[in-house]
PDB file of N, CA and C in Angstrom:
ATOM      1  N   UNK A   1     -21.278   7.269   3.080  1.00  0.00           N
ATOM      2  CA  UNK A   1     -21.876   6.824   4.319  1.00  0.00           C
ATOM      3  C   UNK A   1     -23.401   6.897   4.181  1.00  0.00           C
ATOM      4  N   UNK A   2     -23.989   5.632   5.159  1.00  0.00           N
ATOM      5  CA  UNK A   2     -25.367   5.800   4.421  1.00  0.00           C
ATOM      6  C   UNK A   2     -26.334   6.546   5.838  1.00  0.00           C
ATOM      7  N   UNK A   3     -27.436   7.128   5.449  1.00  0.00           N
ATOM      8  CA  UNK A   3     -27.837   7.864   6.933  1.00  0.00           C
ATOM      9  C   UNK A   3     -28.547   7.271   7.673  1.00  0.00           C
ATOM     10  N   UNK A   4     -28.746   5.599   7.405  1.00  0.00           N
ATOM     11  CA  UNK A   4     -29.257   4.656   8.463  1.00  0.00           C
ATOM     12  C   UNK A   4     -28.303   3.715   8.583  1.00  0.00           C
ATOM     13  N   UNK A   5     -28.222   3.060  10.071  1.00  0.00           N
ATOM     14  CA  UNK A   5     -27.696   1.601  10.028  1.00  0.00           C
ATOM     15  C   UNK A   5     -27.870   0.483   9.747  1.00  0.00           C
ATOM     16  N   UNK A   6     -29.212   0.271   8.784  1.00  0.00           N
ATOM     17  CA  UNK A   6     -29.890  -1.153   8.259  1.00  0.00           C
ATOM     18  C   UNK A   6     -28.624  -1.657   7.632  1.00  0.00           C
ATOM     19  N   UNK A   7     -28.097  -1.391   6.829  1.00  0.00           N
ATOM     20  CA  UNK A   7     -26.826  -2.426   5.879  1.00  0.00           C
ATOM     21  C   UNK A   7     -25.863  -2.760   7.260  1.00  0.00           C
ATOM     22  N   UNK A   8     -25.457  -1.823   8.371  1.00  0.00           N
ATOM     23  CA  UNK A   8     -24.430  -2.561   9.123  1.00  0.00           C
ATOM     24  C   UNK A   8     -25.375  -3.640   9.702  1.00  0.00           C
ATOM     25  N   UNK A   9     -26.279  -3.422   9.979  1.00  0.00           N
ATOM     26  CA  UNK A   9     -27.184  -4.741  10.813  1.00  0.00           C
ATOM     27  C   UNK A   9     -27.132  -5.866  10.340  1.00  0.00           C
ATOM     28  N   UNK A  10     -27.309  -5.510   9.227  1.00  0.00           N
ATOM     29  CA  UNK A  10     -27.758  -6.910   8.049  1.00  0.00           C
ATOM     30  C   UNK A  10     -26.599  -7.405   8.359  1.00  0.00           C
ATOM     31  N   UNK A  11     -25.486  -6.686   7.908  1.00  0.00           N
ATOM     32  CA  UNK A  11     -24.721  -7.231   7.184  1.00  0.00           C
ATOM     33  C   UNK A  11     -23.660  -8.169   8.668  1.00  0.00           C
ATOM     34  N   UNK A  12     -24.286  -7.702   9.601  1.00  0.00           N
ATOM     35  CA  UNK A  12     -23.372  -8.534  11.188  1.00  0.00           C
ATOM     36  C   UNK A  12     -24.220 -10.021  11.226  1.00  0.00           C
ATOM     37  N   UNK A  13     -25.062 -10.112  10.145  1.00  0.00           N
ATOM     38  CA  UNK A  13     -25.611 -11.060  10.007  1.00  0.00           C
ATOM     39  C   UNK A  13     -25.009 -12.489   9.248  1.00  0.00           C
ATOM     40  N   UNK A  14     -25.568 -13.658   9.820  1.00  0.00           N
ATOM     41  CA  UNK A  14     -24.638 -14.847   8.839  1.00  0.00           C
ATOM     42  C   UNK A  14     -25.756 -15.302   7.798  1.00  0.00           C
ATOM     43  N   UNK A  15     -25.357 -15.882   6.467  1.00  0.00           N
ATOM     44  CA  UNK A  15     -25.681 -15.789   4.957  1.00  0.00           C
ATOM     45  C   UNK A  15     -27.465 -16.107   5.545  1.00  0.00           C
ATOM     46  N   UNK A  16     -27.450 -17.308   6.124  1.00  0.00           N
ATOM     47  CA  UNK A  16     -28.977 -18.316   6.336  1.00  0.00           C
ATOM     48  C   UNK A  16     -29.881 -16.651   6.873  1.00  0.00           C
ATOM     49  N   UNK A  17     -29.444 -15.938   7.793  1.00  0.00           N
ATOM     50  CA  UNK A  17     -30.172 -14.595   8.584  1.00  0.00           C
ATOM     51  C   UNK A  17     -30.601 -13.658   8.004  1.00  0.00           C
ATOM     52  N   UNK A  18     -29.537 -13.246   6.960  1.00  0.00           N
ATOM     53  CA  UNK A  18     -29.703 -12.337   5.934  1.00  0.00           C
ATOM     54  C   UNK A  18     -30.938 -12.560   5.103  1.00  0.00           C
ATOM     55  N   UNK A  19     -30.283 -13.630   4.434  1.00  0.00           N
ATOM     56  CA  UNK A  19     -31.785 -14.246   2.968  1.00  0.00           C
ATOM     57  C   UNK A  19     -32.945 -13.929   3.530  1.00  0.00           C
ATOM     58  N   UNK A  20     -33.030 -14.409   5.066  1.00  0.00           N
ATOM     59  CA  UNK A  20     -34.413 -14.630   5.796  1.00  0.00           C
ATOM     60  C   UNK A  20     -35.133 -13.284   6.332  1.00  0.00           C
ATOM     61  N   UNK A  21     -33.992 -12.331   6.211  1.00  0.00           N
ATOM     62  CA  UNK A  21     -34.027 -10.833   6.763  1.00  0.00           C
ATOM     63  C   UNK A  21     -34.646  -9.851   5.611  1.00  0.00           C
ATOM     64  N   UNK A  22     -34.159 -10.160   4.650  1.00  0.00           N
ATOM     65  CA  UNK A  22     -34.507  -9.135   3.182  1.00  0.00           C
ATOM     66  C   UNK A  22     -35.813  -9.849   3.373  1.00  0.00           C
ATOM     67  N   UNK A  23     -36.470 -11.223   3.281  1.00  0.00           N
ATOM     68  CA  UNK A  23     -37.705 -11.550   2.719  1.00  0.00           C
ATOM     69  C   UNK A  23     -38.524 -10.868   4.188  1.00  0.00           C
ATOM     70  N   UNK A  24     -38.051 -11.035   5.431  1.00  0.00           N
ATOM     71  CA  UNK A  24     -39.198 -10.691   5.949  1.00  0.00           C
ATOM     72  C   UNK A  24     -39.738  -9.521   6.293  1.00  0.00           C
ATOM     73  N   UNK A  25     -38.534  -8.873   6.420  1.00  0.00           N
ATOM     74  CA  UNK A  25     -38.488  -6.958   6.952  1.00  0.00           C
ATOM     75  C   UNK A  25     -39.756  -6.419   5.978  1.00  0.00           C
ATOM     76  N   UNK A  26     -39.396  -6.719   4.175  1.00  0.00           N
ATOM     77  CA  UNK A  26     -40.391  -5.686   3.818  1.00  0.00           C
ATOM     78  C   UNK A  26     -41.818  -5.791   4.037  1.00  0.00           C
ATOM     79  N   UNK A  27     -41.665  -7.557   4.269  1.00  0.00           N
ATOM     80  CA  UNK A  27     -43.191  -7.840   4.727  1.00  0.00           C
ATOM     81  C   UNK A  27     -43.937  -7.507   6.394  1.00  0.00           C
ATOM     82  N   UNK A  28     -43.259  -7.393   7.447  1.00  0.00           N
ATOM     83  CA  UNK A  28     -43.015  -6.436   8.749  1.00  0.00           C
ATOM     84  C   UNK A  28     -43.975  -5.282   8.478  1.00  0.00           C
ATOM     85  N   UNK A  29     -42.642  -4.460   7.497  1.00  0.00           N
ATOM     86  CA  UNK A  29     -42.939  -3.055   7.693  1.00  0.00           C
ATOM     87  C   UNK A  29     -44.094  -2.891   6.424  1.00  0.00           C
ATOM     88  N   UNK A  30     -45.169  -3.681   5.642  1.00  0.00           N
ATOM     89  CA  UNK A  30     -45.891  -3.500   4.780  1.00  0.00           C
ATOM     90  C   UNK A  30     -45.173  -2.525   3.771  1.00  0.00           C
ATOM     91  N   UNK A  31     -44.225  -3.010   3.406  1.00  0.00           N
ATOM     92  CA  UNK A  31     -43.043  -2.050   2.193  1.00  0.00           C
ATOM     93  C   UNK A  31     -42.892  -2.987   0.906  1.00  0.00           C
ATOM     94  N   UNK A  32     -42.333  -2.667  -0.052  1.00  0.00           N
ATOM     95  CA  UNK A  32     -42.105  -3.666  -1.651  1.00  0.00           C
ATOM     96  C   UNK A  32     -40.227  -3.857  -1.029  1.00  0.00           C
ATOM     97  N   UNK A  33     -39.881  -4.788  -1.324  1.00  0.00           N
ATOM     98  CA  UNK A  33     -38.157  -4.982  -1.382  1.00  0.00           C
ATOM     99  C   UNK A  33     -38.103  -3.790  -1.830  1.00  0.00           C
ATOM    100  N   UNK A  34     -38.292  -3.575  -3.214  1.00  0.00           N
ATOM    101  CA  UNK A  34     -37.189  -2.586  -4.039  1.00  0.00           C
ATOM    102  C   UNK A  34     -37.689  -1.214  -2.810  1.00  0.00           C
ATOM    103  N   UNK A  35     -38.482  -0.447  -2.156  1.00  0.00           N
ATOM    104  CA  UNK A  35     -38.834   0.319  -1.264  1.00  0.00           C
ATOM    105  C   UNK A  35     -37.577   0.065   0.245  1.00  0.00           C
ATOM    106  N   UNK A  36     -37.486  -1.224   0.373  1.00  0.00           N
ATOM    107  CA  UNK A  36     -36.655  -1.607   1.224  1.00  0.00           C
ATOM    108  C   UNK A  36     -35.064  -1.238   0.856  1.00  0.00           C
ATOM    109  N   UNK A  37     -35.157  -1.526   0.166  1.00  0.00           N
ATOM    110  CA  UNK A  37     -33.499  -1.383  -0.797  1.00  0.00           C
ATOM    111  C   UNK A  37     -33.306  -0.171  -0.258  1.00  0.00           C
ATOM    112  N   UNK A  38     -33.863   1.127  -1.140  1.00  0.00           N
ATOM    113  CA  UNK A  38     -34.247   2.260  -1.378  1.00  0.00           C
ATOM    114  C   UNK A  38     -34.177   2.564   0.136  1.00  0.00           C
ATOM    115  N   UNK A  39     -34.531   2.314   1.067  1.00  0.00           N
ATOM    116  CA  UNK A  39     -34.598   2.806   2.678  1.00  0.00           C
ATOM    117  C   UNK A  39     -32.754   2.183   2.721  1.00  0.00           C
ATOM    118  N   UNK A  40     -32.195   1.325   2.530  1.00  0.00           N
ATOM    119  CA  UNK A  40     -31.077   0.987   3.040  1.00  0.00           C
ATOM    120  C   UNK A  40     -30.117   1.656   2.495  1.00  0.00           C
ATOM    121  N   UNK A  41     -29.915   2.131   1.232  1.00  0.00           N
ATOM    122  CA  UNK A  41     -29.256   3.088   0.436  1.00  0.00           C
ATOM    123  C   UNK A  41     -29.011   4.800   0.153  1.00  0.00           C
ATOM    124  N   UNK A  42     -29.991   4.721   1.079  1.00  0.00           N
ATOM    125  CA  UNK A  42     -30.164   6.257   1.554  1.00  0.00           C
ATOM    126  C   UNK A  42     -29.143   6.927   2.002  1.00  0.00           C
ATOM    127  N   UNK A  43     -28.201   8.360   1.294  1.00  0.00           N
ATOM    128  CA  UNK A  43     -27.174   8.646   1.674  1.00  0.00           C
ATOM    129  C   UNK A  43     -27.415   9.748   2.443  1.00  0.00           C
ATOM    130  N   UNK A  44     -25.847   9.368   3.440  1.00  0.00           N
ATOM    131  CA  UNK A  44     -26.595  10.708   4.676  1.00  0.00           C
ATOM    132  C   UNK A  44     -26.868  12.162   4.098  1.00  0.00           C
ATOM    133  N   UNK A  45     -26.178  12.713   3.260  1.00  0.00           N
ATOM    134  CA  UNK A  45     -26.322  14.327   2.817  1.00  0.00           C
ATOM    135  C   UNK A  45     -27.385  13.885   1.582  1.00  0.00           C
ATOM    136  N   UNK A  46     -28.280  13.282   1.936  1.00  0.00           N
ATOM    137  CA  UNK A  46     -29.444  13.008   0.929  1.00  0.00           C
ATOM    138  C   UNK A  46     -31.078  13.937   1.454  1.00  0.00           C
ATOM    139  N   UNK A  47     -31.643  13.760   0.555  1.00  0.00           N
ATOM    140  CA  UNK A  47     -32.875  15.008   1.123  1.00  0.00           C
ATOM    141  C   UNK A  47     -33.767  13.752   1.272  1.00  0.00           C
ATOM    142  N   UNK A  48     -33.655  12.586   0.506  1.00  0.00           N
ATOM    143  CA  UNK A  48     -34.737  11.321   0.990  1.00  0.00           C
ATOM    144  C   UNK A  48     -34.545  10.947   2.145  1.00  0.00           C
ATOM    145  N   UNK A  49     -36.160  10.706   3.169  1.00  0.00           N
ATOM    146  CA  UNK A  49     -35.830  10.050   4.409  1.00  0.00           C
ATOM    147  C   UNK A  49     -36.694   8.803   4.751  1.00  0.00           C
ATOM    148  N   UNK A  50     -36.955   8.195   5.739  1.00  0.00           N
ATOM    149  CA  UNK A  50     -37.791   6.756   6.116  1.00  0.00           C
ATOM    150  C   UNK A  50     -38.469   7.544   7.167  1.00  0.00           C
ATOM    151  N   UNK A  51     -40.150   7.420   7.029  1.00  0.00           N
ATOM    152  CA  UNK A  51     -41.262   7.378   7.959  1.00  0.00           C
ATOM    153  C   UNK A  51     -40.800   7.316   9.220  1.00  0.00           C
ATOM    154  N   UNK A  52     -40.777   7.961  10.086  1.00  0.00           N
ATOM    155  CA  UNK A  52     -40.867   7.765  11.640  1.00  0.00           C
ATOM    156  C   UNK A  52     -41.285   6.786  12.106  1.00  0.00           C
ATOM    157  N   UNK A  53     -42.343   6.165  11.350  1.00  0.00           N
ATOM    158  CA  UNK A  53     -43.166   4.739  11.944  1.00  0.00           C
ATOM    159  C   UNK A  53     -42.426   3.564  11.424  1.00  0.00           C
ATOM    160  N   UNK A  54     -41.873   3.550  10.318  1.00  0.00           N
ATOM    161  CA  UNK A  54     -41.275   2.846  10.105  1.00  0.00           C
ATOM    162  C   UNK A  54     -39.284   2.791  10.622  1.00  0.00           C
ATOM    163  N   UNK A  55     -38.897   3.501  10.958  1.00  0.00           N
ATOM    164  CA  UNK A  55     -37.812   3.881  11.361  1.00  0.00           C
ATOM    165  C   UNK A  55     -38.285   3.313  12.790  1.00  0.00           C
ATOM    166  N   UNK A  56     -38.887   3.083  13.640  1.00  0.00           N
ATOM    167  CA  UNK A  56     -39.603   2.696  14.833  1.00  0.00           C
ATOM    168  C   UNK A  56     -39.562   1.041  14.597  1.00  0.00           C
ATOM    169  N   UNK A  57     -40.276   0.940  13.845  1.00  0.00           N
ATOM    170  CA  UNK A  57     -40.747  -0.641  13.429  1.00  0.00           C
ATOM    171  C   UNK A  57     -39.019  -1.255  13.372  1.00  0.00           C
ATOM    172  N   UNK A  58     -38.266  -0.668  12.465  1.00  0.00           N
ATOM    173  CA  UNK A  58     -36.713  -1.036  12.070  1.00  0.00           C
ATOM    174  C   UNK A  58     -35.749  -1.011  14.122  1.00  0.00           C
ATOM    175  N   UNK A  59     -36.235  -0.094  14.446  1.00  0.00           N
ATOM    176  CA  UNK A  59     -35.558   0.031  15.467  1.00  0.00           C
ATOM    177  C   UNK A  59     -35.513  -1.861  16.440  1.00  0.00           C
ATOM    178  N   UNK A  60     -37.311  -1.726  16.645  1.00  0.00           N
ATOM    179  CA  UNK A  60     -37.789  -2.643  17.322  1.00  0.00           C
ATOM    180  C   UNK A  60     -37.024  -3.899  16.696  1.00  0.00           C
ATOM    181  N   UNK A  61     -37.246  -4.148  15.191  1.00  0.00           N
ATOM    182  CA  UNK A  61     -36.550  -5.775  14.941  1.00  0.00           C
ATOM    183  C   UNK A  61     -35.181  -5.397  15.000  1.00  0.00           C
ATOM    184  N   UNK A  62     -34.266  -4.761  15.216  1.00  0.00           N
ATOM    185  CA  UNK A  62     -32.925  -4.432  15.187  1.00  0.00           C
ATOM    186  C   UNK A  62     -32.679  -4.730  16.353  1.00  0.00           C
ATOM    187  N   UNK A  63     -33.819  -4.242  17.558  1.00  0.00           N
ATOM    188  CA  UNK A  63     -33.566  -4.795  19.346  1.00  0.00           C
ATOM    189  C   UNK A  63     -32.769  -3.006  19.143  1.00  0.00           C
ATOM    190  N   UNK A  64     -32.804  -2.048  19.046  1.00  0.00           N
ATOM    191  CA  UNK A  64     -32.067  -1.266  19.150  1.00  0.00           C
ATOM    192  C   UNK A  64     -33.397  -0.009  19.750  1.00  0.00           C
ATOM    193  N   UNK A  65     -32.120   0.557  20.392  1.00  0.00           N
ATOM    194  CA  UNK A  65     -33.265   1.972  21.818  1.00  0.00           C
ATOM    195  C   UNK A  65     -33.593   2.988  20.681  1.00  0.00           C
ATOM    196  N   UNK A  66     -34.553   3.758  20.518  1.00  0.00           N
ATOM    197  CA  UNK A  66     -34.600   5.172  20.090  1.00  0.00           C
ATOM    198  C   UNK A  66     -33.827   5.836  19.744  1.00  0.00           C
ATOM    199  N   UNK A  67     -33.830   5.980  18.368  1.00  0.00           N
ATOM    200  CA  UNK A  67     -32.454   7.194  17.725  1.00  0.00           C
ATOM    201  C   UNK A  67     -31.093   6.128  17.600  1.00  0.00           C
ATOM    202  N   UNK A  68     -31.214   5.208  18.035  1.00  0.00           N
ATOM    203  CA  UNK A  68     -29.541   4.357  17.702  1.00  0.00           C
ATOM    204  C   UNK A  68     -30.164   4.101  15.671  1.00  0.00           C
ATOM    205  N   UNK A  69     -30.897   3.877  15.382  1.00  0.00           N
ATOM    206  CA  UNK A  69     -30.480   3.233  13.540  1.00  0.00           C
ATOM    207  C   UNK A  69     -30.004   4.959  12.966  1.00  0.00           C
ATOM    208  N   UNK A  70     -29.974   5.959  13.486  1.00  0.00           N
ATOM    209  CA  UNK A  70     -29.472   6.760  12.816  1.00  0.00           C
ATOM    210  C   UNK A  70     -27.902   7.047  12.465  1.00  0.00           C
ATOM    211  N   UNK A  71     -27.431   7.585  11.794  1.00  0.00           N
ATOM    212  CA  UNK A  71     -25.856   7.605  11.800  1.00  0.00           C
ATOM    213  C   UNK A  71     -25.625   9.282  11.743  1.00  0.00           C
ATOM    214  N   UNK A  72     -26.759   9.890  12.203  1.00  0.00           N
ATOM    215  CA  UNK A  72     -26.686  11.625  12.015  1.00  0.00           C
ATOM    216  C   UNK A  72     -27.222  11.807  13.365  1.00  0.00           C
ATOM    217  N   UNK A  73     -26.480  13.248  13.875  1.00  0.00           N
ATOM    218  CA  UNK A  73     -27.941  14.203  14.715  1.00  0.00           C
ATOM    219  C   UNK A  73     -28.652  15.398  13.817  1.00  0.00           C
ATOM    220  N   UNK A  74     -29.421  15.452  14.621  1.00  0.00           N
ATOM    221  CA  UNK A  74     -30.276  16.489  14.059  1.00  0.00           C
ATOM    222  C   UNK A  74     -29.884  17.911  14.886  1.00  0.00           C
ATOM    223  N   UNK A  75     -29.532  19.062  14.224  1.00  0.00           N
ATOM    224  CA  UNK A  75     -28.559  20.007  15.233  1.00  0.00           C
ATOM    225  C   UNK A  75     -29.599  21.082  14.776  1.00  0.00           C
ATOM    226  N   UNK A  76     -30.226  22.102  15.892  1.00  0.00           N
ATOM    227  CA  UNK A  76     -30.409  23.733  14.813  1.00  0.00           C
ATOM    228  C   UNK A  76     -31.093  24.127  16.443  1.00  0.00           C
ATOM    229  N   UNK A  77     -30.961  25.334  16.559  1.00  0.00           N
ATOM    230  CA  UNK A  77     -31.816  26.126  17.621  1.00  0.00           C
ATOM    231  C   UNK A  77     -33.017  25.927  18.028  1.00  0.00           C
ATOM    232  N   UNK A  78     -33.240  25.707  19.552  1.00  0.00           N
ATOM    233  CA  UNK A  78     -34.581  25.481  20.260  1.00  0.00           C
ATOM    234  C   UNK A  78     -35.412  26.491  20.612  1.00  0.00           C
ATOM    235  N   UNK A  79     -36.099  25.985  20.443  1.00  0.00           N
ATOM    236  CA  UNK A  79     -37.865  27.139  20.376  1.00  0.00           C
ATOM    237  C   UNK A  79     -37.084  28.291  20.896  1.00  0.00           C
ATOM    238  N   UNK A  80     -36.787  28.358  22.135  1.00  0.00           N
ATOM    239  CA  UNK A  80     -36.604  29.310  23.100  1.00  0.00           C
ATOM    240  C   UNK A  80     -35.879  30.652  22.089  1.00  0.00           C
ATOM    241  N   UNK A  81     -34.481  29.887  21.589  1.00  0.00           N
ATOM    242  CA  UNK A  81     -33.604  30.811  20.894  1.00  0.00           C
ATOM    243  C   UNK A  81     -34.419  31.392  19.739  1.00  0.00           C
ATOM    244  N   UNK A  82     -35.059  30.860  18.804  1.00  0.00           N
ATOM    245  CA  UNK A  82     -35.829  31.070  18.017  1.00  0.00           C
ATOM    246  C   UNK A  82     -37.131  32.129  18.389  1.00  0.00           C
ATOM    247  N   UNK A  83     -37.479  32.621  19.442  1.00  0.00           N
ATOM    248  CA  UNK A  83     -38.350  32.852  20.058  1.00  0.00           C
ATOM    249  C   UNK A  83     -37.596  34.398  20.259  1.00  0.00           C
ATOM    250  N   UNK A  84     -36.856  33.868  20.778  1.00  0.00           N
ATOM    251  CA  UNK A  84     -35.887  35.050  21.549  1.00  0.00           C
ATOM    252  C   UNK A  84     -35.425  35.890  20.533  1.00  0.00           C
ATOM    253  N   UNK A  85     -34.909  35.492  19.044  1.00  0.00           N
ATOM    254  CA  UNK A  85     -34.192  36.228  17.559  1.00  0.00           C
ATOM    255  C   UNK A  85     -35.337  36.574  17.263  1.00  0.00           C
ATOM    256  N   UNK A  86     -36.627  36.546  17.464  1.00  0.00           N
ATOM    257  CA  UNK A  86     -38.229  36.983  16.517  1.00  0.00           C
ATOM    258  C   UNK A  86     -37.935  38.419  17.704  1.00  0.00           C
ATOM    259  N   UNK A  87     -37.994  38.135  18.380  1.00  0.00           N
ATOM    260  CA  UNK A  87     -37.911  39.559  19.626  1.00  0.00           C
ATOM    261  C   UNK A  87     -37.690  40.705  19.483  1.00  0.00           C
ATOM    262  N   UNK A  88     -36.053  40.216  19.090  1.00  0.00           N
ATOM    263  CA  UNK A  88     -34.317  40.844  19.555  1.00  0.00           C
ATOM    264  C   UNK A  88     -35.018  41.927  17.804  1.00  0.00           C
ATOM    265  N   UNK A  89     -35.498  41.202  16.604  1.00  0.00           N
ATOM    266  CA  UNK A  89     -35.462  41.677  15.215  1.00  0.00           C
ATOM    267  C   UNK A  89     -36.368  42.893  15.211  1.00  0.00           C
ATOM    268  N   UNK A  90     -37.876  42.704  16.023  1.00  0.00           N
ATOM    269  CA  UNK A  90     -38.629  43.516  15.922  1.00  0.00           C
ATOM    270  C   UNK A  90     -38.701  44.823  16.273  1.00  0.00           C
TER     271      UNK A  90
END
């Protein structure tokens, strides 16, 4: 599974959309194809990730809200709790 949704996007795409999609995205997001590739192939339990700004930029031509191109959450304890275990230790 890959940890963005760029390949399902593309790929809900018909042949003429696609061709026209690889050439223009990397030029969009000021990226090389093979950089583009490399962003679409990205596996989720992978330590490589895509720029925030560009993950933004992808959102916008996708037409998709904030946080939808991801296929993960991001899970771990908020300040507060974290705050609270520095406390509880000392």
């Amino acid at each position: 599974m890959y940890k963005y949704k760029i390949n399902e996007y593309l790929y809900g795409l018909n042949v003429v959309e696609y061709s026209a999609a690889r050439r223009i995205i990397p030029q969009e997001l000021d990226i090389s194809l093979n950089t583009f590739h490399n962003y679409r192939n990205i596996k989720i339990d992978s330590e490589a990730d895509i720029p925030y700004c560009i993950i933004r930029k992808l959102e916008v031509l996708f037409k998709m809200n904030r946080g939808e191109l991801e296929n993960f959450k991001i899970k771990g304890p908020d300040l507060q709790t974290l705050i609270h275990k520095k406390k509880v230790k000392k």
